[in-house]
Protein backbone atom coordinates (compact mmCIF):
# COMPACT_ATOMS: atom_id res chain seq x y z
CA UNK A 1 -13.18 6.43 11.10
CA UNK A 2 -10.69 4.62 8.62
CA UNK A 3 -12.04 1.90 6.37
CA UNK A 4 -9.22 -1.01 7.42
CA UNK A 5 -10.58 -3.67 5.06
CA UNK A 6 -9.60 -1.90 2.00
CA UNK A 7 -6.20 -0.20 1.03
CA UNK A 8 -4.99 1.82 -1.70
CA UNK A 9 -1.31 2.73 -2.95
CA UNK A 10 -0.27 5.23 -5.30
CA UNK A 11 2.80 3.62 -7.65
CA UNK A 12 4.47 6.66 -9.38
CA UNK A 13 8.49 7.17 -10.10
CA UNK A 14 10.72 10.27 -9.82
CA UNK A 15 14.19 10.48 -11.44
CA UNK A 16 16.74 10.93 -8.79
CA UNK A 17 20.81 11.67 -9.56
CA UNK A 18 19.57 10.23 -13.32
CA UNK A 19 18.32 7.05 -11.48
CA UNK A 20 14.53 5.94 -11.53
CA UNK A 21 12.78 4.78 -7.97
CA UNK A 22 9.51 4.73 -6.80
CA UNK A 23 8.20 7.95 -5.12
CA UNK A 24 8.06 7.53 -1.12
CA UNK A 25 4.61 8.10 0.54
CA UNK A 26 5.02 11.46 1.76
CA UNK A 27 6.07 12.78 -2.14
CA UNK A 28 2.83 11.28 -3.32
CA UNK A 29 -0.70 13.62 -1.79
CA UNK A 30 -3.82 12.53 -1.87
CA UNK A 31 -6.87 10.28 -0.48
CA UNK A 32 -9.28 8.19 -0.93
CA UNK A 33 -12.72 7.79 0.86
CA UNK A 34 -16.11 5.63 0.24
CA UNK A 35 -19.01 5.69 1.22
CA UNK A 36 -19.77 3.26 4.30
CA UNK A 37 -23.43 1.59 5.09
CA UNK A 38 -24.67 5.02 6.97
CA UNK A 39 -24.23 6.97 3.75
CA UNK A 40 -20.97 8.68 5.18
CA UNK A 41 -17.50 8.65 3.63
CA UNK A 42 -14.29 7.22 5.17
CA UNK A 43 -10.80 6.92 4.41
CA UNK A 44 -9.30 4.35 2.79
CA UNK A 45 -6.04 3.20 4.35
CA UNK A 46 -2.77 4.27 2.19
CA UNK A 47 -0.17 1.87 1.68
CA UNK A 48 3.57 2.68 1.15
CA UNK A 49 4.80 0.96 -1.85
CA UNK A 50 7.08 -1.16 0.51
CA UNK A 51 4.91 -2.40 2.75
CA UNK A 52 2.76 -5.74 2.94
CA UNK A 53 -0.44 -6.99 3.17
CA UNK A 54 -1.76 -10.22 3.20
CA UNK A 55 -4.18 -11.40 1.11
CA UNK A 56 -5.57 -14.82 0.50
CA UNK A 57 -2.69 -16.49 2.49
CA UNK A 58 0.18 -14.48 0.80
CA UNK A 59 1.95 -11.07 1.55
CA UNK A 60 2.19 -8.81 -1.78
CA UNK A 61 3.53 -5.21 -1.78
CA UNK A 62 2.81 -3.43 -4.70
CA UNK A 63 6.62 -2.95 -6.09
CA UNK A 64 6.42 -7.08 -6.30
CA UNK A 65 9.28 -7.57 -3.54
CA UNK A 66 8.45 -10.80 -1.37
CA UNK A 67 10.51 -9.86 1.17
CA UNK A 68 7.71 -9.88 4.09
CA UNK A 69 6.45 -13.48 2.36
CA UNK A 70 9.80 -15.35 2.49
CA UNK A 71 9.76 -14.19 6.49
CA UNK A 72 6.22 -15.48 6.92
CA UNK A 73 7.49 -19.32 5.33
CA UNK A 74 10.39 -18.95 7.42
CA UNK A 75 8.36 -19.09 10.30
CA UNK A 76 6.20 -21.71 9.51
């Protein structure tokens, strides 16, 4: 079982070609698990540092593009 209500995100940078970027998710190991009401852990959902999750009526990724919220006003 996954824990869905809670995410995490690791925000780390690499040098590439003398250039700094974020690190994708698959240069980045590791997890994250809580405990859940029956005293068992689960794993908390991993976020890529592009991707967006709403939260209190706004989308916010974690590099601070608001690409994903401009689309969501668009539609409304």
């Amino acid at each position: 079982m996954r824990i869905s209500f809670a995410v995490w995100t690791a925000v780390d940078f690499v040098f590439t070609a003398g250039r700094l970027r974020y690190k994708r998710i698959n240069e980045f190991d590791g997890e994250i698990s809580i405990k859940d009401t029956n005293d068992e852990y689960q794993v908390v959902d991993r976020f890529d540092i592009n991707r967006a999750r709403e939260g209190l009526g706004i989308f916010v990724t974690p590099n601070g593009f608001m690409d994903m919220q401009l689309t969501e006003i668009l539609k409304k």
